[in-house]
PDB file of N, CA and C in Angstrom:
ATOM      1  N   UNK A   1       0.826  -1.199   0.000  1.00  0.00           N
ATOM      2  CA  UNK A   1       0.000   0.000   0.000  1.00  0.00           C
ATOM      3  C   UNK A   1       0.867   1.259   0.000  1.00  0.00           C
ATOM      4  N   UNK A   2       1.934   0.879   0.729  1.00  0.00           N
ATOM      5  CA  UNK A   2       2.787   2.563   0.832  1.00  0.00           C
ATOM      6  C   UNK A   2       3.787   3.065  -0.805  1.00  0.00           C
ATOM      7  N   UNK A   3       3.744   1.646  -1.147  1.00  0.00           N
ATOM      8  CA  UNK A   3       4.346   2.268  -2.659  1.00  0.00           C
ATOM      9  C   UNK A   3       3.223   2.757  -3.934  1.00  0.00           C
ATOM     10  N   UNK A   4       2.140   2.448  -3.981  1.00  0.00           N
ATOM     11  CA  UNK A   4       0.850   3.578  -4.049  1.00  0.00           C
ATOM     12  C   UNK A   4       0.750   4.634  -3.521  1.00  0.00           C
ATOM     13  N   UNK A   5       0.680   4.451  -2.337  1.00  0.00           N
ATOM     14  CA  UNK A   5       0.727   6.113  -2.231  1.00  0.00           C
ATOM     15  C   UNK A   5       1.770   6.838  -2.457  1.00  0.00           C
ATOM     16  N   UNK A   6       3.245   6.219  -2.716  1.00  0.00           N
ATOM     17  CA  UNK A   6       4.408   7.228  -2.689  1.00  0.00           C
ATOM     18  C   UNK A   6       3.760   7.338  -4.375  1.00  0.00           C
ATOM     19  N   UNK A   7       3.493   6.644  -5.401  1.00  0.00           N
ATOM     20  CA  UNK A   7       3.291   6.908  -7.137  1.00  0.00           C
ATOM     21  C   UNK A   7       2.354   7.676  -7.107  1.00  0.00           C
ATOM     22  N   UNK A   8       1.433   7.940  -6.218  1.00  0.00           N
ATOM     23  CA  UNK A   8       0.346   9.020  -6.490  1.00  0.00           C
ATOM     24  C   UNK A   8       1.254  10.157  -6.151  1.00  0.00           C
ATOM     25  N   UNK A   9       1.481  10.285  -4.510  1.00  0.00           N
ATOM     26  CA  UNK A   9       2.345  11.685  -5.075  1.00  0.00           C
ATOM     27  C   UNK A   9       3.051  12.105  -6.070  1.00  0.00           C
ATOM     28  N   UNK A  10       3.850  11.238  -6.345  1.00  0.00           N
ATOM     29  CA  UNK A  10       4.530  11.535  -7.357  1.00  0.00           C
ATOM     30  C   UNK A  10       3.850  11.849  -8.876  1.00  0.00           C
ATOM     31  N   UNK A  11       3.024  11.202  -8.833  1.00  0.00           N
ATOM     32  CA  UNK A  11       2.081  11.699 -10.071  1.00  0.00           C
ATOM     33  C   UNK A  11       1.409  12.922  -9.978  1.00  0.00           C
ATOM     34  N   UNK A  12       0.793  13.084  -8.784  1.00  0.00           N
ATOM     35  CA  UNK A  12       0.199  14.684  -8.557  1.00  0.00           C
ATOM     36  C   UNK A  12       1.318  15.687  -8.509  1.00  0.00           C
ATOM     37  N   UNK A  13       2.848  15.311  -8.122  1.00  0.00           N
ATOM     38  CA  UNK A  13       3.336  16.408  -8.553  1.00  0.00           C
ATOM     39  C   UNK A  13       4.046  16.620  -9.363  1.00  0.00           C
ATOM     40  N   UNK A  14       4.532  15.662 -10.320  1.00  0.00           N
ATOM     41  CA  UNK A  14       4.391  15.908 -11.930  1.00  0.00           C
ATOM     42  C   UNK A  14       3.372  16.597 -12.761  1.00  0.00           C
ATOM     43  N   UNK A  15       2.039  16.724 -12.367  1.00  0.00           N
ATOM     44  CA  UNK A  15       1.073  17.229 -13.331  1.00  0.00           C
ATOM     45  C   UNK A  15       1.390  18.402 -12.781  1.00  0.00           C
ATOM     46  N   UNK A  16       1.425  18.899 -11.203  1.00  0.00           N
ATOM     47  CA  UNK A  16       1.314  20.196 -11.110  1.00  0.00           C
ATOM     48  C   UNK A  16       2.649  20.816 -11.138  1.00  0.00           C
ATOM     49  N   UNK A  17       4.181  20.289 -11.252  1.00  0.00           N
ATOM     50  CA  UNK A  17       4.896  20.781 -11.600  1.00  0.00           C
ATOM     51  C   UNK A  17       4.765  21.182 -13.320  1.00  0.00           C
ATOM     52  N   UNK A  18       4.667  20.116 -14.224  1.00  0.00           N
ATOM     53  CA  UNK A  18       4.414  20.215 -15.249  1.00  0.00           C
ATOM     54  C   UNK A  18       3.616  21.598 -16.009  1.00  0.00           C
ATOM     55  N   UNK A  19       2.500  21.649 -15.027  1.00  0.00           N
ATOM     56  CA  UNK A  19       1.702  22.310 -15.480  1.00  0.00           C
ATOM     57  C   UNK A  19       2.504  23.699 -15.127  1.00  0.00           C
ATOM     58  N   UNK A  20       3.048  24.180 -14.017  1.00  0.00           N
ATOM     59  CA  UNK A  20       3.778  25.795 -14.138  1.00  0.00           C
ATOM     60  C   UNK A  20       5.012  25.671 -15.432  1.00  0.00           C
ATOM     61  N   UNK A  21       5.414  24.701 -15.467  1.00  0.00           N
ATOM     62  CA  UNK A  21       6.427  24.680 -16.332  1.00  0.00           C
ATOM     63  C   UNK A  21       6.263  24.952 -17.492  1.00  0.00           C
ATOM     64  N   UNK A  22       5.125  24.534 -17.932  1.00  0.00           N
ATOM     65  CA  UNK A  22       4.959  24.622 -19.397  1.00  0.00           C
ATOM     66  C   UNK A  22       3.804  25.902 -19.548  1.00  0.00           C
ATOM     67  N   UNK A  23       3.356  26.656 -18.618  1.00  0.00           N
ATOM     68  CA  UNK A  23       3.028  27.731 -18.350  1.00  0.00           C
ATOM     69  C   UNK A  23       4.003  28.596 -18.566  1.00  0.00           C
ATOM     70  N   UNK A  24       5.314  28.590 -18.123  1.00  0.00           N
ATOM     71  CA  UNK A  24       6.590  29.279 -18.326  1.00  0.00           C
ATOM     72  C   UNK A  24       6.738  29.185 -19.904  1.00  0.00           C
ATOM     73  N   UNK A  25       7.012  28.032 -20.045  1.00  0.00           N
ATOM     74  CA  UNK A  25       6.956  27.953 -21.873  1.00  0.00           C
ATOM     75  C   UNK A  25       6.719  28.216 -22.689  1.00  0.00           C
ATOM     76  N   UNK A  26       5.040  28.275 -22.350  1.00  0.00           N
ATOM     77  CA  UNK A  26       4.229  29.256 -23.379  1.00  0.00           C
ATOM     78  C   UNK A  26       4.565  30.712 -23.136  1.00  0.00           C
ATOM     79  N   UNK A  27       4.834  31.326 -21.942  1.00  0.00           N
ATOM     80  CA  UNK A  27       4.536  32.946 -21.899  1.00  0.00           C
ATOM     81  C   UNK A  27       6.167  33.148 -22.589  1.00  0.00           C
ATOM     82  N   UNK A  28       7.169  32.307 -22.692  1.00  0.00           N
ATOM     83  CA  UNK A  28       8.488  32.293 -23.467  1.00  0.00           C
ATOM     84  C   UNK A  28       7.831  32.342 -25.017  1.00  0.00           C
ATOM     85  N   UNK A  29       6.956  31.297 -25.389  1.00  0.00           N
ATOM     86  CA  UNK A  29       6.873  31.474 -26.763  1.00  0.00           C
ATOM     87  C   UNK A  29       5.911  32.806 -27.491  1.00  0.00           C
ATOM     88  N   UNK A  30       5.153  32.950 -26.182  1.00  0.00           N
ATOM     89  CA  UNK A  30       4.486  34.679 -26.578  1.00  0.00           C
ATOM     90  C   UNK A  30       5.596  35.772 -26.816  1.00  0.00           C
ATOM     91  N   UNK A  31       6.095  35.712 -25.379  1.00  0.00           N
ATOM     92  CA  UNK A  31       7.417  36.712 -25.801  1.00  0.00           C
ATOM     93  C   UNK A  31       8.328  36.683 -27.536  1.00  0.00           C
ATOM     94  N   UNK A  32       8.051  35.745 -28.096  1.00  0.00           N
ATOM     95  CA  UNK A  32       8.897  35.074 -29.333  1.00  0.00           C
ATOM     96  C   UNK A  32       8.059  35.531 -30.795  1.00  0.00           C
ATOM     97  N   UNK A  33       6.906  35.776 -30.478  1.00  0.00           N
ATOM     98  CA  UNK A  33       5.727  35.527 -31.688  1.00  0.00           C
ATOM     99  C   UNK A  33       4.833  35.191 -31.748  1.00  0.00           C
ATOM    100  N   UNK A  34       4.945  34.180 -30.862  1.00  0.00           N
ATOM    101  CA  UNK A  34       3.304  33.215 -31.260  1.00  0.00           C
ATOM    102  C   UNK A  34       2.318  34.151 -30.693  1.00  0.00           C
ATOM    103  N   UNK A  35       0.998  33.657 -31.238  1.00  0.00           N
ATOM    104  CA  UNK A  35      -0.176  33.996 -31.007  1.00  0.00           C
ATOM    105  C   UNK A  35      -0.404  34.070 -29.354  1.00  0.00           C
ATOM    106  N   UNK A  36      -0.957  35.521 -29.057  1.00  0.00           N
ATOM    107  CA  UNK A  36      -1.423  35.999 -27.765  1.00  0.00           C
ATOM    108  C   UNK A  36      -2.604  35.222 -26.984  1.00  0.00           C
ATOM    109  N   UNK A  37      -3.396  35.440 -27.509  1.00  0.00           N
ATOM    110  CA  UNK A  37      -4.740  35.394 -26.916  1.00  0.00           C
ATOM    111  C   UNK A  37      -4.945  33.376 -26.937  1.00  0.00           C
ATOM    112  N   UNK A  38      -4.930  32.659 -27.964  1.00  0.00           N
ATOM    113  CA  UNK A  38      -4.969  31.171 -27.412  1.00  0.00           C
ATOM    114  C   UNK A  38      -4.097  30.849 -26.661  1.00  0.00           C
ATOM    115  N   UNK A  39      -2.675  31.205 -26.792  1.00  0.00           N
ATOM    116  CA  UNK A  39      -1.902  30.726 -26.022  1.00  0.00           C
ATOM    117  C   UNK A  39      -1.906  31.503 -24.395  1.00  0.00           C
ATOM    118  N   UNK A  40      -2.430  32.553 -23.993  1.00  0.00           N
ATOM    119  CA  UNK A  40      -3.137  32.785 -22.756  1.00  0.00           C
ATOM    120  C   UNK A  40      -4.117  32.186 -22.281  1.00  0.00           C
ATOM    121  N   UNK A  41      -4.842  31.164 -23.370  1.00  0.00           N
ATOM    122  CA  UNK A  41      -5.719  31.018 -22.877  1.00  0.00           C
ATOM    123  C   UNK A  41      -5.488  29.271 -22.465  1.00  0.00           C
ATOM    124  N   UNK A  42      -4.364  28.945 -23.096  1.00  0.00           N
ATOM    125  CA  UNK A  42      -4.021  27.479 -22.412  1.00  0.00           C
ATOM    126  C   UNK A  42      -3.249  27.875 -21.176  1.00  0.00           C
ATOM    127  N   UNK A  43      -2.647  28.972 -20.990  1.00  0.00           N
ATOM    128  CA  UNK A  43      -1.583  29.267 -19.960  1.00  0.00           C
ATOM    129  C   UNK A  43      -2.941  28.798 -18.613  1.00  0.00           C
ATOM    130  N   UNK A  44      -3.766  29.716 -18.636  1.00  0.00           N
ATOM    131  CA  UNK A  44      -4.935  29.895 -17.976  1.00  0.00           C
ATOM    132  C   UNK A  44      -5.278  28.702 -17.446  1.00  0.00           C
ATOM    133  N   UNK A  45      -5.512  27.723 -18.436  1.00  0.00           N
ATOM    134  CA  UNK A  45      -6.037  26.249 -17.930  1.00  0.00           C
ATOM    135  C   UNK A  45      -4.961  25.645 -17.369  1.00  0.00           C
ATOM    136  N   UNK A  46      -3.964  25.831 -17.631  1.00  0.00           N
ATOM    137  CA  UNK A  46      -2.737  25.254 -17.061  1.00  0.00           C
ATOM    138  C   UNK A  46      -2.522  25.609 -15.579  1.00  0.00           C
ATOM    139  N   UNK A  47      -2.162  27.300 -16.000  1.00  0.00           N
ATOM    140  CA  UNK A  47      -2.527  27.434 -13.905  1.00  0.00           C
ATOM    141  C   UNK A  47      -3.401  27.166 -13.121  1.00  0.00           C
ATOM    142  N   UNK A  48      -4.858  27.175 -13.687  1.00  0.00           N
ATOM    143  CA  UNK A  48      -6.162  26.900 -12.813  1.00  0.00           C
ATOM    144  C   UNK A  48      -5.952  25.114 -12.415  1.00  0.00           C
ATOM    145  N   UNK A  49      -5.589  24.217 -13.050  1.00  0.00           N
ATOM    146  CA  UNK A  49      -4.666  22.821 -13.108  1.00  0.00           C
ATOM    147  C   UNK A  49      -3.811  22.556 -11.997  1.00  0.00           C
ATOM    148  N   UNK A  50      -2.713  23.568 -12.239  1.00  0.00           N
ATOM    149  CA  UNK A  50      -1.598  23.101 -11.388  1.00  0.00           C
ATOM    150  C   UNK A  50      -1.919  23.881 -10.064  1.00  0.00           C
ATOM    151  N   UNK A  51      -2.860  24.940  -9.912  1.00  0.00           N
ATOM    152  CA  UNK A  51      -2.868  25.327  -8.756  1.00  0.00           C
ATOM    153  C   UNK A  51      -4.175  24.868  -7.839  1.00  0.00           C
ATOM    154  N   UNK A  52      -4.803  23.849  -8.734  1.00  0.00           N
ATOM    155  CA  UNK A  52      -5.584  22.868  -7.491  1.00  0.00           C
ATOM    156  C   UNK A  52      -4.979  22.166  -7.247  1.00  0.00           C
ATOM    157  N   UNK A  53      -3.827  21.220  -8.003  1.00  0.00           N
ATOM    158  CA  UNK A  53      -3.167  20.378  -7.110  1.00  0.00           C
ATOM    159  C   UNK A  53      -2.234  20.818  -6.391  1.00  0.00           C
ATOM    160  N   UNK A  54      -1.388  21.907  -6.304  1.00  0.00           N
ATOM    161  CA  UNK A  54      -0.520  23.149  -5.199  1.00  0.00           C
ATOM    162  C   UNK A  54      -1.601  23.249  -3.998  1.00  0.00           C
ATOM    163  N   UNK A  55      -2.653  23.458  -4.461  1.00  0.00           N
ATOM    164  CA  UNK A  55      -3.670  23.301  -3.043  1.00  0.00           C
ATOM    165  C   UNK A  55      -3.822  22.434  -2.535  1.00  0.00           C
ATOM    166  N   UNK A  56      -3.588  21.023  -3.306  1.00  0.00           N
ATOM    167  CA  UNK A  56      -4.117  19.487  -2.564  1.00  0.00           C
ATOM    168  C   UNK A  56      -2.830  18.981  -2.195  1.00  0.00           C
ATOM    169  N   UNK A  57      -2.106  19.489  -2.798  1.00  0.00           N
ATOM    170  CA  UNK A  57      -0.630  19.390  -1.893  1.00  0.00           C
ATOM    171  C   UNK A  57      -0.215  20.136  -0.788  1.00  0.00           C
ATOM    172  N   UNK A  58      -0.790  21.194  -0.472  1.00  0.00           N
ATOM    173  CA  UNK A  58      -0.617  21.710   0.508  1.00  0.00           C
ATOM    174  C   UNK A  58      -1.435  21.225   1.807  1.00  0.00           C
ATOM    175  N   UNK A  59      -2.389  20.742   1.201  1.00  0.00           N
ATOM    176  CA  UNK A  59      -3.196  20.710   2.898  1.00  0.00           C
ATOM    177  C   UNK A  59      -3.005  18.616   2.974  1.00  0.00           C
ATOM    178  N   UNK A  60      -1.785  18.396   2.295  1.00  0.00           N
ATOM    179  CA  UNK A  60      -1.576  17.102   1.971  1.00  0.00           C
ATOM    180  C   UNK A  60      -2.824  15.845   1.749  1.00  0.00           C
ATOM    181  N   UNK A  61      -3.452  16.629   0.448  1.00  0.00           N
ATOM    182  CA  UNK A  61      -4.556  15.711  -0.245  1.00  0.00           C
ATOM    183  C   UNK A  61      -4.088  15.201  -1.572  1.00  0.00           C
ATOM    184  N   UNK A  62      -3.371  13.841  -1.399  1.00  0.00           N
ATOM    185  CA  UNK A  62      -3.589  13.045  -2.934  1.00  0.00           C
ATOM    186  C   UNK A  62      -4.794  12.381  -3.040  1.00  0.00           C
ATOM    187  N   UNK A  63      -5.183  12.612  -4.671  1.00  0.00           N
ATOM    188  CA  UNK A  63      -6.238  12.100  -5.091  1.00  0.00           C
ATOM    189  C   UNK A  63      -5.453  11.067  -6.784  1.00  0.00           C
ATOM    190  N   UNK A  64      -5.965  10.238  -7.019  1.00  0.00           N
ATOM    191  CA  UNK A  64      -5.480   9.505  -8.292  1.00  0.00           C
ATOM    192  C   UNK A  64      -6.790  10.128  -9.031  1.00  0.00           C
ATOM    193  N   UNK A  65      -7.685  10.835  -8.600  1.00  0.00           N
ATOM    194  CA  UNK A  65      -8.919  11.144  -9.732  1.00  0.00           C
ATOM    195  C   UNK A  65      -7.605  12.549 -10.107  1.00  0.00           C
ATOM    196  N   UNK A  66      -6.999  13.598  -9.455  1.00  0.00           N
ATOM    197  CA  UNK A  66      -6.468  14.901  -9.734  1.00  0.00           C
ATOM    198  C   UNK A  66      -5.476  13.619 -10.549  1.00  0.00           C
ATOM    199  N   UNK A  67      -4.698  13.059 -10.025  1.00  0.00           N
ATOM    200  CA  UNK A  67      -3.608  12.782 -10.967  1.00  0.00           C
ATOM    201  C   UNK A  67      -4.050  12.316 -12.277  1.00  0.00           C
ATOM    202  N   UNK A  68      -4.936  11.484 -12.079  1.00  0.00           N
ATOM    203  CA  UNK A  68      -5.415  11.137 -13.500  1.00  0.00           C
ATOM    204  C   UNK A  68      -6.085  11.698 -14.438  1.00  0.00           C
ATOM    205  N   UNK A  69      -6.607  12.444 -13.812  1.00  0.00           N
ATOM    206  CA  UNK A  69      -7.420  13.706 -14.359  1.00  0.00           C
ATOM    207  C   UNK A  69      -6.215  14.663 -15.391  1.00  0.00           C
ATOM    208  N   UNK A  70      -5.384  14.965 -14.295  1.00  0.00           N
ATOM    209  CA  UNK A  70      -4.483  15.940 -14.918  1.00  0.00           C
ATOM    210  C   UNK A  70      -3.610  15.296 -15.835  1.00  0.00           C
ATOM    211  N   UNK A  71      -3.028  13.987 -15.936  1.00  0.00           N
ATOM    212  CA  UNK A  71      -2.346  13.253 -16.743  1.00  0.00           C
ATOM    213  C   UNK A  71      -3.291  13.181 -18.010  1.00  0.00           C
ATOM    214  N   UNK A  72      -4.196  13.138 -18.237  1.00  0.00           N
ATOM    215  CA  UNK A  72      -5.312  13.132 -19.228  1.00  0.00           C
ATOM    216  C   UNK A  72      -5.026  14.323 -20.124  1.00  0.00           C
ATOM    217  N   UNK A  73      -5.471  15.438 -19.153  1.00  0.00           N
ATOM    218  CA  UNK A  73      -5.600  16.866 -19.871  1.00  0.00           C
ATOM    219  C   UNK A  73      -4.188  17.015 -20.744  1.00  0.00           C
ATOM    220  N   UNK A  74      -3.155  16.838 -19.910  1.00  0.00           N
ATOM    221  CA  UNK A  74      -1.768  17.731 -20.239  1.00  0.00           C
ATOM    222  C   UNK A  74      -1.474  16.513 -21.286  1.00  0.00           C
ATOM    223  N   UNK A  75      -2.007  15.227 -21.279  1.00  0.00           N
ATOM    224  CA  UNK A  75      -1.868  14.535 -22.896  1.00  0.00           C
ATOM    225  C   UNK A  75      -2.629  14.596 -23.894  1.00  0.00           C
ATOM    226  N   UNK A  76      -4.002  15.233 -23.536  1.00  0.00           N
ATOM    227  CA  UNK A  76      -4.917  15.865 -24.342  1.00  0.00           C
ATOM    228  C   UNK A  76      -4.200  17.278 -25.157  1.00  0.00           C
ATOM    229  N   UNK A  77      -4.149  17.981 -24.700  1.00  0.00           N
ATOM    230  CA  UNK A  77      -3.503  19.150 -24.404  1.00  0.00           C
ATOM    231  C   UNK A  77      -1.686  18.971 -25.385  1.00  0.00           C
ATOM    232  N   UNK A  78      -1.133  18.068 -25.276  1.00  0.00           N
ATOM    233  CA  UNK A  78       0.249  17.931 -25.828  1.00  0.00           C
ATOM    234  C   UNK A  78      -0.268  17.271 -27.461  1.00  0.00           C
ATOM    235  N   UNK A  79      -1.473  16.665 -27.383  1.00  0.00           N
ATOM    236  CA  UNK A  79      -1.439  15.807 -28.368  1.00  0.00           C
ATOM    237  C   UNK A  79      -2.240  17.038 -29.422  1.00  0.00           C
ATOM    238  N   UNK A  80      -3.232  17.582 -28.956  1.00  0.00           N
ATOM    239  CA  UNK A  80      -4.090  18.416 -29.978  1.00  0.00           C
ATOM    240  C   UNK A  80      -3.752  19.716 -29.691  1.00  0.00           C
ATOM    241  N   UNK A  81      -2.308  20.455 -29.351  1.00  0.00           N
ATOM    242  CA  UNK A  81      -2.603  21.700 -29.084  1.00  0.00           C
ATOM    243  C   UNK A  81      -2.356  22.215 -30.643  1.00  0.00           C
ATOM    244  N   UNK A  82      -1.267  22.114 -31.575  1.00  0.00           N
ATOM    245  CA  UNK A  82      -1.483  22.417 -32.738  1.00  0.00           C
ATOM    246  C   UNK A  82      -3.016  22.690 -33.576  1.00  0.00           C
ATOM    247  N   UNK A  83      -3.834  21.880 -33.199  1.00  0.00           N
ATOM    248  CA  UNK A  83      -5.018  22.424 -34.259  1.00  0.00           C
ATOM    249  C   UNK A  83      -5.708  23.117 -33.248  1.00  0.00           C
ATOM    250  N   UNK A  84      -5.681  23.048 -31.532  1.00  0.00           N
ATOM    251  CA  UNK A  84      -6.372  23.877 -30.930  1.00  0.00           C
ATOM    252  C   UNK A  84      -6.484  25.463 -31.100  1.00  0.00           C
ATOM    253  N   UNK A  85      -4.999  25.324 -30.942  1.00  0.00           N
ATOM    254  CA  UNK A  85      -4.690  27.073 -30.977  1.00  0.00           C
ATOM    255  C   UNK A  85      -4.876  27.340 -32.172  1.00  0.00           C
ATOM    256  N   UNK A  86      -4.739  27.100 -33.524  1.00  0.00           N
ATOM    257  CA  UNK A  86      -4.599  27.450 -34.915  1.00  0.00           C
ATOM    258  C   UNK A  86      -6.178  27.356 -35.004  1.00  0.00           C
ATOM    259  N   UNK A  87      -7.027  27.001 -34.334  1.00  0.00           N
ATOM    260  CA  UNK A  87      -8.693  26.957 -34.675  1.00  0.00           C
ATOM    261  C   UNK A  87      -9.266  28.282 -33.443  1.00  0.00           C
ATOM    262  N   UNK A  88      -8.765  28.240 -32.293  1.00  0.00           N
ATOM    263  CA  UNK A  88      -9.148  29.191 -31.550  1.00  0.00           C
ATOM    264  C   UNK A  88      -8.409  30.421 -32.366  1.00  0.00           C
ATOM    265  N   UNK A  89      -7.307  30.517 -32.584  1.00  0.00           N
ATOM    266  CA  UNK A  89      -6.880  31.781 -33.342  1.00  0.00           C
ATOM    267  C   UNK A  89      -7.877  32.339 -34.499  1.00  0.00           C
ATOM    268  N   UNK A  90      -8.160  31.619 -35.008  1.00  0.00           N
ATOM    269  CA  UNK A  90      -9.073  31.692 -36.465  1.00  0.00           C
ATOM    270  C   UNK A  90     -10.734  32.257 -35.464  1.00  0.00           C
ATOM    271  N   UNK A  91     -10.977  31.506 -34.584  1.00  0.00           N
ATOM    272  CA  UNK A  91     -12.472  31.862 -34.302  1.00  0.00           C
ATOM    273  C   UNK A  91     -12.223  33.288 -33.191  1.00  0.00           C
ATOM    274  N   UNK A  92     -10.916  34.133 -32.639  1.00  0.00           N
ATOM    275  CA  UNK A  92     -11.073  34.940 -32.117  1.00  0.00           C
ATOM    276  C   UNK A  92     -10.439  36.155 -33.203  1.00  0.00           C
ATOM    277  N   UNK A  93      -9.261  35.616 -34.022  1.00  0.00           N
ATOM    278  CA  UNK A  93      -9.059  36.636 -34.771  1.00  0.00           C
ATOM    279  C   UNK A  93     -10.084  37.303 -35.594  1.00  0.00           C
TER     280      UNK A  93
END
């Protein structure tokens, strides 16, 4: 049982490290060119992400629904962000 719970932490704080990190990334690739407004607007989902699990880490709550949850998104998210942003760009430009 205790090596479950050590892989959940560790999974909850991969997603929510992950998630500031690649928050950093994007506001690097704004600074560079890319498109403003979608790519704020994944930044957005990314922090609202990593900073519920910064909260469930703080009051020391693992959940495998947050980890799995968030392992989902940020492979959702890695796999379709190319046509995301290039379709949100088009429907806000």
């Amino acid at each position: 049982m205790r090596d479950r719970t050590g892989l959940l932490k560790v999974a909850q704080r991969v997603v929510v490290f992950y998630c500031f990190f690649y928050s950093i990334v994007k506001v690097y690739a704004i600074i560079k060119g890319s498109w403003l407004l979608p790519n704020l607007m994944i930044i957005l989902g990314l922090l609202v992400l990593g900073a519920i699990g910064a909260y469930l880490m703080k009051i020391h709550k693992y959940t495998w629904i947050y980890a799995g949850i968030g392992v989902v998104l940020i492979s959702a998210l890695r796999y379709y962000e190319v046509e995301w942003v290039t379709a949100m760009h088009e429907f806000f430009g």
